[in-house]
N, C-alpha and C. Protein backbone atom coordinates (compact mmCIF):
# COMPACT_ATOMS: atom_id res chain seq x y z
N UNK A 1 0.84 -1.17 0.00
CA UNK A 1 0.00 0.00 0.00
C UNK A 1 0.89 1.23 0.00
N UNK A 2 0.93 1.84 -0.95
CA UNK A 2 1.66 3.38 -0.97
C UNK A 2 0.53 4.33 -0.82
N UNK A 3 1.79 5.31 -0.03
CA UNK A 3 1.34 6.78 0.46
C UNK A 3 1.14 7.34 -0.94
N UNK A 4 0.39 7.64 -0.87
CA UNK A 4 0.59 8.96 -1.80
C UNK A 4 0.15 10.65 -1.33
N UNK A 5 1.22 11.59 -2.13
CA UNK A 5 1.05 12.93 -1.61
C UNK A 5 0.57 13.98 -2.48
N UNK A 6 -0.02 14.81 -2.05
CA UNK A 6 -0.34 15.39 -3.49
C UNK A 6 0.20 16.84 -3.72
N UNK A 7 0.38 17.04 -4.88
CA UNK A 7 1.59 17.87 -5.29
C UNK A 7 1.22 19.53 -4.82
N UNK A 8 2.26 20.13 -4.88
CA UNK A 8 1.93 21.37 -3.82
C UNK A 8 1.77 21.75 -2.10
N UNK A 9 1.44 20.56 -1.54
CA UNK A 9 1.56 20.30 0.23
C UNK A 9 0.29 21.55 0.83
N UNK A 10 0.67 21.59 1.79
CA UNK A 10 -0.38 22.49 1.96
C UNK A 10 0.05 24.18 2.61
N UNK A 11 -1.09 24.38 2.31
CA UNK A 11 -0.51 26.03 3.19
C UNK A 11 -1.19 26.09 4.41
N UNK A 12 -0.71 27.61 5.13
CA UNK A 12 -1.41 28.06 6.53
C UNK A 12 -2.55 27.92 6.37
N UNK A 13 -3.50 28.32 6.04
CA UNK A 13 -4.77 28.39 5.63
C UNK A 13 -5.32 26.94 5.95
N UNK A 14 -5.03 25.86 4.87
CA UNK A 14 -5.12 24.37 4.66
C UNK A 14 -5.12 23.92 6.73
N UNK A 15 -3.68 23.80 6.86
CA UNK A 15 -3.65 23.63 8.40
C UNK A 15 -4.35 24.41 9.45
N UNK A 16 -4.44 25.30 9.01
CA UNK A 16 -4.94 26.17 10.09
C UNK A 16 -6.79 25.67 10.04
N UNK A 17 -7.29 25.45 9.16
CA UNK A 17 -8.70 25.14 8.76
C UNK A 17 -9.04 23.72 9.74
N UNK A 18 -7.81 23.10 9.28
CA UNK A 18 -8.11 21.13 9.86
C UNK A 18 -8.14 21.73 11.46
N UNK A 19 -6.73 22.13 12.00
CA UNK A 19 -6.84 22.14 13.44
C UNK A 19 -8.05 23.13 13.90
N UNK A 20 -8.41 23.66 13.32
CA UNK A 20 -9.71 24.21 14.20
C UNK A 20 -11.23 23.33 14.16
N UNK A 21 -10.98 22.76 12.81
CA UNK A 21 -12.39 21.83 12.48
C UNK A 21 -12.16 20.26 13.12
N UNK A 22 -11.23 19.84 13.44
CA UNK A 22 -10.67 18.84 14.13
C UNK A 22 -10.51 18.98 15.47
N UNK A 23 -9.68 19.89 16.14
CA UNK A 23 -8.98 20.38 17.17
C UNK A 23 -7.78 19.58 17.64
N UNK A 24 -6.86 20.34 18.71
CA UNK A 24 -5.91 19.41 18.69
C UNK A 24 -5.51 19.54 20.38
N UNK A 25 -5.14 19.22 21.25
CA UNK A 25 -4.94 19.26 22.37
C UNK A 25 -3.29 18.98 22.87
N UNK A 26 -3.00 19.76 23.26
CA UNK A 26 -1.36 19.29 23.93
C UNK A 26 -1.30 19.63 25.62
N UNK A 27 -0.99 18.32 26.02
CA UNK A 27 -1.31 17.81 27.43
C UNK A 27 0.30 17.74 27.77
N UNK A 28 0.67 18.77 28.74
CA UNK A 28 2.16 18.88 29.20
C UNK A 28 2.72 18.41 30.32
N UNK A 29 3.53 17.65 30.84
CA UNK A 29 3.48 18.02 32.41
C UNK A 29 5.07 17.67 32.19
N UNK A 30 5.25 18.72 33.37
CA UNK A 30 7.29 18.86 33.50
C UNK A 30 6.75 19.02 35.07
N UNK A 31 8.21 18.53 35.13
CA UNK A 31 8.82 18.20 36.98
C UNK A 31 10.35 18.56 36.71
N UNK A 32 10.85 19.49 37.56
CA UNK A 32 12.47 19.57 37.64
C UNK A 32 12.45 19.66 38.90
N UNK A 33 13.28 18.43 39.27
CA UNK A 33 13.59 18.16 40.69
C UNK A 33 15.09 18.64 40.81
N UNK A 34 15.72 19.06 42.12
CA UNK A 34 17.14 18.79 42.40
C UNK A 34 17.65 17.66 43.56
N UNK A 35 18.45 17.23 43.37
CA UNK A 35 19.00 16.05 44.42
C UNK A 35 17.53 15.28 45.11
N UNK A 36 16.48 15.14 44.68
CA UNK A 36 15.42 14.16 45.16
C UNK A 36 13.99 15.17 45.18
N UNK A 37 14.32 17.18 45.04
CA UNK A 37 13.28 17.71 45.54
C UNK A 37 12.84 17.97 44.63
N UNK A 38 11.37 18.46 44.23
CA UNK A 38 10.64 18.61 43.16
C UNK A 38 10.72 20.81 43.80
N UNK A 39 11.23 21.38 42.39
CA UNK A 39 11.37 22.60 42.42
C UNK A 39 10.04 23.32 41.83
N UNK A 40 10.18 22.51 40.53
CA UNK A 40 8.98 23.35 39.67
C UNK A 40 8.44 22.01 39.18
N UNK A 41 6.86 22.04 39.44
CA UNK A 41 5.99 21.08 38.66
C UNK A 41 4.61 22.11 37.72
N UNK A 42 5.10 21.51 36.67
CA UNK A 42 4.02 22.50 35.95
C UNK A 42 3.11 21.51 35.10
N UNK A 43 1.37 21.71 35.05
CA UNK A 43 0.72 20.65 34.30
C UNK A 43 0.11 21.30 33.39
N UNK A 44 0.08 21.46 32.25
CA UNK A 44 -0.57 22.48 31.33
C UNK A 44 -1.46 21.49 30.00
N UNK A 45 -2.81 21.70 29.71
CA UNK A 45 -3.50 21.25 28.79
C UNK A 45 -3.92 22.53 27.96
N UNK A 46 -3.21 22.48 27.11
CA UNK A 46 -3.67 23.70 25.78
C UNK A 46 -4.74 22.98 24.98
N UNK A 47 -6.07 23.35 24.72
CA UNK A 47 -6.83 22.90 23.18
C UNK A 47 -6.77 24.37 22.65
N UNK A 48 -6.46 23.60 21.02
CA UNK A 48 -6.70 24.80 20.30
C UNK A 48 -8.06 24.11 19.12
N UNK A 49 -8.96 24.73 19.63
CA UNK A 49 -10.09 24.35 18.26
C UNK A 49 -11.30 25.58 18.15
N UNK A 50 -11.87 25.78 17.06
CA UNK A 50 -12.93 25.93 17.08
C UNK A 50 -13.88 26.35 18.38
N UNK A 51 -15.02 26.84 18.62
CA UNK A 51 -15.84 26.84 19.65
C UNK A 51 -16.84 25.98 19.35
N UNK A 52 -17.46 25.69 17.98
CA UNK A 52 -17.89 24.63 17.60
C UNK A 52 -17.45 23.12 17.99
N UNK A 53 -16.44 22.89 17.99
CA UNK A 53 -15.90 22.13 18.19
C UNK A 53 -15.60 21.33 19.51
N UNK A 54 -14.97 22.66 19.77
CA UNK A 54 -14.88 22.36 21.68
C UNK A 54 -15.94 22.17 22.18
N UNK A 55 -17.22 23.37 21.94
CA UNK A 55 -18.41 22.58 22.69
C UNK A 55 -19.17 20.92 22.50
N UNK A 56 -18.91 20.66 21.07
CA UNK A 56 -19.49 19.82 20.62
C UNK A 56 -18.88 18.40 21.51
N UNK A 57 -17.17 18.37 21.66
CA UNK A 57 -16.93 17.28 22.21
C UNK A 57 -16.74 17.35 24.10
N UNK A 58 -17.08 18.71 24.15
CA UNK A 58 -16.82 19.06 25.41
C UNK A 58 -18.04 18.44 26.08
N UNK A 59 -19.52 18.41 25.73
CA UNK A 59 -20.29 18.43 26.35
C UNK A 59 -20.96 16.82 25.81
N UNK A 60 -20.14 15.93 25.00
CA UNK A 60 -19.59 14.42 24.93
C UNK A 60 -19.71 14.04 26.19
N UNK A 61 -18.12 14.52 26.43
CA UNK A 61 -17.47 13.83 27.47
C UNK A 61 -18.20 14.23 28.68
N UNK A 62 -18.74 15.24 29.15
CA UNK A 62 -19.22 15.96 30.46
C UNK A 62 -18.25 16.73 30.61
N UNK A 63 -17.60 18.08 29.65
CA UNK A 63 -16.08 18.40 30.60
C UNK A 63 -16.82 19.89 30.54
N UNK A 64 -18.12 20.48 30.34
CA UNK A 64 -18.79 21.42 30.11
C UNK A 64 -18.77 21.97 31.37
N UNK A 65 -19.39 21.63 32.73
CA UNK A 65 -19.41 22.39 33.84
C UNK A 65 -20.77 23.10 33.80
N UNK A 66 -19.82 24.49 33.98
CA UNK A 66 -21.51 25.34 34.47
C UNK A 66 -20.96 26.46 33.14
N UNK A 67 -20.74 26.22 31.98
CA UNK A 67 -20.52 26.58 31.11
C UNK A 67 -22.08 26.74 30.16
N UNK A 68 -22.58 28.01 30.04
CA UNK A 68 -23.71 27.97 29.03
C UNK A 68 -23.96 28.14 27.74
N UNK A 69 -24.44 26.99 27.05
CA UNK A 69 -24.16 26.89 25.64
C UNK A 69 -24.79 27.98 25.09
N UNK A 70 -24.37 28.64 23.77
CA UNK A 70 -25.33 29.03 23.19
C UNK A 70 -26.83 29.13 22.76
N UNK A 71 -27.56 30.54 22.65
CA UNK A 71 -28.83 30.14 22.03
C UNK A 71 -29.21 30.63 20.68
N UNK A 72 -29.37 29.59 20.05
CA UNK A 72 -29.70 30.34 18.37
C UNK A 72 -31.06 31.15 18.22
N UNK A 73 -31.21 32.51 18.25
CA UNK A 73 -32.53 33.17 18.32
C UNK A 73 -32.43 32.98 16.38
N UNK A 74 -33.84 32.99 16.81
CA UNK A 74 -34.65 32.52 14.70
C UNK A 74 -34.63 34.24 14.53
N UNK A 75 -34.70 34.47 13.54
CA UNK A 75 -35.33 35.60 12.58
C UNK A 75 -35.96 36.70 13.24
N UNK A 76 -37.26 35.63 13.62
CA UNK A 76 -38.65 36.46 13.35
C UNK A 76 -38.98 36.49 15.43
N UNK A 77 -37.57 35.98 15.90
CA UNK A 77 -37.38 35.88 17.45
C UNK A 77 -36.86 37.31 17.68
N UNK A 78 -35.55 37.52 16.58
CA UNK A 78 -34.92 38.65 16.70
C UNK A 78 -35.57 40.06 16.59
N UNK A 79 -36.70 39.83 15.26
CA UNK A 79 -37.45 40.78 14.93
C UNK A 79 -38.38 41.27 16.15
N UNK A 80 -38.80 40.27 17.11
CA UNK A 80 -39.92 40.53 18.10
C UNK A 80 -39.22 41.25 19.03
N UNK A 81 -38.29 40.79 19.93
CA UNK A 81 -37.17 41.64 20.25
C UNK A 81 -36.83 43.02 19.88
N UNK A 82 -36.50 43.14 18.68
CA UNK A 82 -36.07 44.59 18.18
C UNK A 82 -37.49 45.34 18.59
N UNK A 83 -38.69 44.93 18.13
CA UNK A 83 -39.99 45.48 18.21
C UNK A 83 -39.88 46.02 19.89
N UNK A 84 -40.03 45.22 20.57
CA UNK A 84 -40.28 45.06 21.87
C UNK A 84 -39.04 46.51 22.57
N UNK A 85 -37.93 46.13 22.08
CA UNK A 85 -36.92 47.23 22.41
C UNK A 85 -37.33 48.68 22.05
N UNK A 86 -38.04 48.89 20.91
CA UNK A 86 -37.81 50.10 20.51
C UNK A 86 -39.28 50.30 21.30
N UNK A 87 -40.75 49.64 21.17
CA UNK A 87 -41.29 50.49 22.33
C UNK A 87 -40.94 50.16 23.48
N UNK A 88 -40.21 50.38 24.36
CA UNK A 88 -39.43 50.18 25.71
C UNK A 88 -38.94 51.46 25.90
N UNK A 89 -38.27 51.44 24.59
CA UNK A 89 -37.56 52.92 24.37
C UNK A 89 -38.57 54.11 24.22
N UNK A 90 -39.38 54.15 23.43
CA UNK A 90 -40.53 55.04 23.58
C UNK A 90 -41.20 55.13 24.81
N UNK A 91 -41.71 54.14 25.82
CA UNK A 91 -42.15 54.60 26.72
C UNK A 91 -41.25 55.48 28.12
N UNK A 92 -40.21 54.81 27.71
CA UNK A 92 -38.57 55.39 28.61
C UNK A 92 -38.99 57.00 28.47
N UNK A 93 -38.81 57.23 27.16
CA UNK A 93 -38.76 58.89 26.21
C UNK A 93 -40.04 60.01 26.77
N UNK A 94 -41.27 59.03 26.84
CA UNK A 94 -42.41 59.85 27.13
C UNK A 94 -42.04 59.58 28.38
N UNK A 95 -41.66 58.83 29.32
CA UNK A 95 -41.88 59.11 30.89
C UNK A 95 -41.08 60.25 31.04
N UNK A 96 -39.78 60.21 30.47
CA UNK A 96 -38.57 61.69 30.52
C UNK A 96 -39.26 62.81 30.37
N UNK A 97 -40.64 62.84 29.58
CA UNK A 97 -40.62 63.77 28.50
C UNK A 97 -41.73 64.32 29.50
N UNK A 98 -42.88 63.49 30.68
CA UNK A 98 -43.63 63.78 31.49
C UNK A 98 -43.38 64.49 32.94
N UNK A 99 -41.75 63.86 32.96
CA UNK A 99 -41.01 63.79 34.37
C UNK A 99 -40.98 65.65 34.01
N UNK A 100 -40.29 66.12 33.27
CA UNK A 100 -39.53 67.32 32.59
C UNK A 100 -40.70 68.49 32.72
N UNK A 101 -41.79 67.98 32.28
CA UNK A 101 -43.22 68.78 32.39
C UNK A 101 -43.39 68.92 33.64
N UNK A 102 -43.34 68.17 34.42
CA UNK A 102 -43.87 67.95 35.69
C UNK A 102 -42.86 68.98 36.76
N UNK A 103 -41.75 68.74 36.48
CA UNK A 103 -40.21 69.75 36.88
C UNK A 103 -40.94 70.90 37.96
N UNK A 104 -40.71 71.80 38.74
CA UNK A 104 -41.42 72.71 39.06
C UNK A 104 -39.98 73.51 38.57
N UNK A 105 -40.65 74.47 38.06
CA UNK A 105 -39.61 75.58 37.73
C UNK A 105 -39.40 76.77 38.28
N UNK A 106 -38.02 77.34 38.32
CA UNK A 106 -37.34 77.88 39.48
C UNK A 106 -38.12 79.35 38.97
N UNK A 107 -38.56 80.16 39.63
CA UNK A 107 -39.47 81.42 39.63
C UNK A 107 -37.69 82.46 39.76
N UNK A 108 -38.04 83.35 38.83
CA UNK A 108 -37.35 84.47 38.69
C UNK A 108 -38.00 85.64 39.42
N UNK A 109 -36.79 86.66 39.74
CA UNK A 109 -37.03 87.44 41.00
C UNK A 109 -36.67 88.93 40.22
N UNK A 110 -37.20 89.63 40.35
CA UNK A 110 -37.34 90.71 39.31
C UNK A 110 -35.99 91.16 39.73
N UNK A 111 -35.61 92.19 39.19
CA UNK A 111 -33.76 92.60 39.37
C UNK A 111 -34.40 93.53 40.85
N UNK A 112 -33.17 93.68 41.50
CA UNK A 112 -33.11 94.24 42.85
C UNK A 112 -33.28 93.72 43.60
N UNK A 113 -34.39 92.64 43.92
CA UNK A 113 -34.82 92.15 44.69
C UNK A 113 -33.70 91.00 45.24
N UNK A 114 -33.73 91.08 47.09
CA UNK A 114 -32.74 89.85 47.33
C UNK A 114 -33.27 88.79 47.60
């Protein structure tokens, strides 16, 4: 069975595409001891993927937590929303606009007077 490769190899782009649609994980651990003592212990797990990705196998395994997934709002969810916001905003505007009326205003004192 031969490898075969195909001509040109790949670019950044090419790699950079797989490890995010794949993901890739590098799981580290160093110990430098002297004469029997442990000086520095360091344990490091890097993933580099996608968020697609990570959630997808994250919440596989159970490694999710109290992590909250996304919510895909539809269209016509977003549209009700926007609706809902802008009269929110209008009634905000007229309460300002009632508060301002309502104001008692400071009475002017004819000149001379203290």
């Amino acid at each position: 069975m031969n490898v075969e490769r195909t001509p040109g190899g790949y670019s950044l782009v090419d790699v950079l595409d797989r490890v995010l649609d794949k993901g890739i994980v590098i799981d580290a651990w160093v110990r430098v001891a002297l004469v029997g003592i442990d000086l520095i212990t360091i344990e490091a797990r890097v993933v580099v993927s996608s968020i697609d990705t990570y959630l997808r196998y994250a919440q596989a395994i159970g490694a999710l937590g109290n992590v909250a997934t996304p919510r895909v709002v539809s269209p016509q969810a977003h549209e009700a929303l926007a609706a809902e916001n802008a009269a929110l905003r209008s009634l905000l505007a007229q309460g300002a606009a009632t508060r301002a009326a309502r104001a008692p205003r400071p009475r002017r004192r004819p000149p001379g007077t203290p």
